[in-house]
Each structure stands twice: as C-alpha cells, then as structure tokens.
N, C-alpha and C. Protein backbone atom coordinates (compact mmCIF):
# COMPACT_ATOMS: atom_id res chain seq x y z
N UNK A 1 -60.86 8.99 -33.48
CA UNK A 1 -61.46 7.86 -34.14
C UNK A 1 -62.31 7.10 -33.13
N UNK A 2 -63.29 6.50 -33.63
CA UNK A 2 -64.47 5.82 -32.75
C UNK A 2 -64.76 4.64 -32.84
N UNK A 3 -64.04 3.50 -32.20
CA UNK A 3 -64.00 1.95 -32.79
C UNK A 3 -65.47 1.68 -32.51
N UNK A 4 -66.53 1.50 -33.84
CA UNK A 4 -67.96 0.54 -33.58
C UNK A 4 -67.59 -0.68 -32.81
N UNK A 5 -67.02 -1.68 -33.42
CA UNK A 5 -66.43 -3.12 -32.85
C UNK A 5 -65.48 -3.58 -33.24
N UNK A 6 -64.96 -4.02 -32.03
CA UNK A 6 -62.97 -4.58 -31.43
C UNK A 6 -62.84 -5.75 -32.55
N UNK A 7 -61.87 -5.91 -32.90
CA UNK A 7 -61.54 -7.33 -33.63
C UNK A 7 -61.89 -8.09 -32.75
N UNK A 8 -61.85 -9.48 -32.97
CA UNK A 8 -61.80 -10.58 -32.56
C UNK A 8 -60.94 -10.82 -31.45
N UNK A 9 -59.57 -10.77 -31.41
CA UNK A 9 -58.51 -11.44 -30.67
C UNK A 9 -58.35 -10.00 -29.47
N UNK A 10 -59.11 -8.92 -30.12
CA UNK A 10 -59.66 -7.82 -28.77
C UNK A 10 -60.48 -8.28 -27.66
N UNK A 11 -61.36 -8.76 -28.38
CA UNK A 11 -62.41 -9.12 -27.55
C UNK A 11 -62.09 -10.08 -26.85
N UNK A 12 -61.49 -11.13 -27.45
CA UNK A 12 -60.84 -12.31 -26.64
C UNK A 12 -59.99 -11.74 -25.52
N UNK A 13 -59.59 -11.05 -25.50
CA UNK A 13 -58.21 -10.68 -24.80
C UNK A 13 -59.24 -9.98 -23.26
N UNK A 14 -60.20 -9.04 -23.86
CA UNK A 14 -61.14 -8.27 -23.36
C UNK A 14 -61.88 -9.23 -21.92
N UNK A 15 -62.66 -10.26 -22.70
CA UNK A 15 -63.15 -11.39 -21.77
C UNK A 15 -62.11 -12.08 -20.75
N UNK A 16 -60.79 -11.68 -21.16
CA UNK A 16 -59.69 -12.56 -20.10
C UNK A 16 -60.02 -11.76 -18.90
N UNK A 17 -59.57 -10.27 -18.83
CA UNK A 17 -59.32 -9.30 -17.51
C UNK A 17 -61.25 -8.91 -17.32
N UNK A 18 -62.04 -8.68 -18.24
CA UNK A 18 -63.07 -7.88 -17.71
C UNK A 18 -63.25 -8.87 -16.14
N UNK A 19 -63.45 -10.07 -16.14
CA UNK A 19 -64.20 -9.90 -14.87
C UNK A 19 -63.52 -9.72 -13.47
N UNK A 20 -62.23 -9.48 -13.44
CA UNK A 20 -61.40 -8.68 -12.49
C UNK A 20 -61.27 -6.82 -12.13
N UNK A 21 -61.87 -6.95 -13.25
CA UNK A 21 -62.29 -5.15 -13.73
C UNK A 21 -62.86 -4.87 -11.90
N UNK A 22 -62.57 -3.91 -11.15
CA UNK A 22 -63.29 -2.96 -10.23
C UNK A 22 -63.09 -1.51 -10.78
N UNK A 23 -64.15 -1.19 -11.11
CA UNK A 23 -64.09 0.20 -11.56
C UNK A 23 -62.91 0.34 -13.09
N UNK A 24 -61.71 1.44 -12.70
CA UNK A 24 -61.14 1.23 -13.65
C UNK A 24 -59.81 0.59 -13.32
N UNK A 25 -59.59 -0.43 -12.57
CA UNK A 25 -58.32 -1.69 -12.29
C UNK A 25 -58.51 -2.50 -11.72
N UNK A 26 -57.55 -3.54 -12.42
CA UNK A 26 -58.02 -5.47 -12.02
C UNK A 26 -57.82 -4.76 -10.42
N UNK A 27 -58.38 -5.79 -9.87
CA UNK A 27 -58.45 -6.58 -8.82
C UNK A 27 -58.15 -8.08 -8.27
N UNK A 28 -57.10 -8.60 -7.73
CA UNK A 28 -56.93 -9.93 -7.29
C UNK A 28 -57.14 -10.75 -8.87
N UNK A 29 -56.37 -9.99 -9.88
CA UNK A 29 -56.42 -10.47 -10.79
C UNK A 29 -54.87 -11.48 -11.26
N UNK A 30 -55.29 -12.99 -11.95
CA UNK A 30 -54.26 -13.64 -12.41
C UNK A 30 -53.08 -12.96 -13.71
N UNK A 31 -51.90 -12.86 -13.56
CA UNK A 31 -50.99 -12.77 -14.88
C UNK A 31 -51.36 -12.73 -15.88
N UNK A 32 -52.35 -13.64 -16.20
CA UNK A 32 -52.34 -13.88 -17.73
C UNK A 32 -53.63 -12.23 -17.77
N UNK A 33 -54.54 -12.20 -16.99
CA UNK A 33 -55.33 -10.87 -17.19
C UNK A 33 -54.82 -9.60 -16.91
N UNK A 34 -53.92 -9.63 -16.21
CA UNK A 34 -52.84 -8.44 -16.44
C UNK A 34 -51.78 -8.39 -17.45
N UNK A 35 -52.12 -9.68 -18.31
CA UNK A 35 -51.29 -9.36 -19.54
C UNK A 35 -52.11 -8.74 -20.52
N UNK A 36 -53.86 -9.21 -20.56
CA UNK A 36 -54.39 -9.30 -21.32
C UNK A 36 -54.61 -7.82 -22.16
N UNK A 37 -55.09 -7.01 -20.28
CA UNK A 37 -54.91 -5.91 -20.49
C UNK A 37 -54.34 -4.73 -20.92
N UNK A 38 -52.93 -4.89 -20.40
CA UNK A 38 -51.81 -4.16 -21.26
C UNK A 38 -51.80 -4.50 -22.61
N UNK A 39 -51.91 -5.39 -22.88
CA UNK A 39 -51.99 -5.91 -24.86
C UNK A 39 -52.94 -5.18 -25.71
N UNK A 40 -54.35 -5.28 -24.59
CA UNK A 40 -55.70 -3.78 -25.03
C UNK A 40 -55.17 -2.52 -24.97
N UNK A 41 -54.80 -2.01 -23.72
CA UNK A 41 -54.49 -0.62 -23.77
C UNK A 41 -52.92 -0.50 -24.75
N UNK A 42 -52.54 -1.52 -25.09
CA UNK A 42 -51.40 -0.88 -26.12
C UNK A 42 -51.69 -0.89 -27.36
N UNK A 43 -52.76 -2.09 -27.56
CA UNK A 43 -53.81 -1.37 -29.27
C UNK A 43 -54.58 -0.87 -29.51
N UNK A 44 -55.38 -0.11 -27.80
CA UNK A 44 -55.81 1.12 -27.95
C UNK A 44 -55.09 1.97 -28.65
N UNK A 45 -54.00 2.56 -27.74
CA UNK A 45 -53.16 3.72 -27.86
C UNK A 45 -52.71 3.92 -29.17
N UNK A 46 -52.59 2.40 -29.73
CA UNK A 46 -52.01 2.88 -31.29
C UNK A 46 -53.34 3.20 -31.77
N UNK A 47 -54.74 3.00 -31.92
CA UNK A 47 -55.70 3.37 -32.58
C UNK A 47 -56.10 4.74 -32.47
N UNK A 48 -55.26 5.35 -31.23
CA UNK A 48 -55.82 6.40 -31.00
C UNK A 48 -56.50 6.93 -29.92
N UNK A 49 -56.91 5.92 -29.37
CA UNK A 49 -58.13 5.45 -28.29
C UNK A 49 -58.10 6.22 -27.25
C-alpha cells in the first residue's frame, strides 16, 4: 500500500523528530522526538509501510 498523505496527528508527530533526523536516526534528539518517532514507525508498520 502507498500512503499519498499522512493524517494529520502523523504529520504533527512527523514535524516533532524530523529536524533531529541525520540520515536515517535522531541525533542529540529530545524524548518527546524519540517518542514521536516510534508512534510513526508503529503506524507505519500497521499500514504496512
């Protein structure tokens, strides 16, 4: 399956960690963006992703 565009509270979640993003893992990133992330990659995984 091929998500066009993330819900809402994805994207929100998305904007928490992206700007800690190096490549593909935070960096000197705060809790709350290492939460944010795991919350994405776990409603990836259920989508399929």
């Amino acid at each position: 399956m091929v998500i066009n565009e993330y819900p809402e509270e994805i994207k929100k979640l998305m904007s928490i960690y992206e700007p800690y993003m190096v490549g593909c893992h935070l960096e000197d990133a705060p809790p709350e963006a290492v939460e944010a992330l795991e919350k994405v990659k776990e409603w990836s995984w259920e989508q399929g992703q």
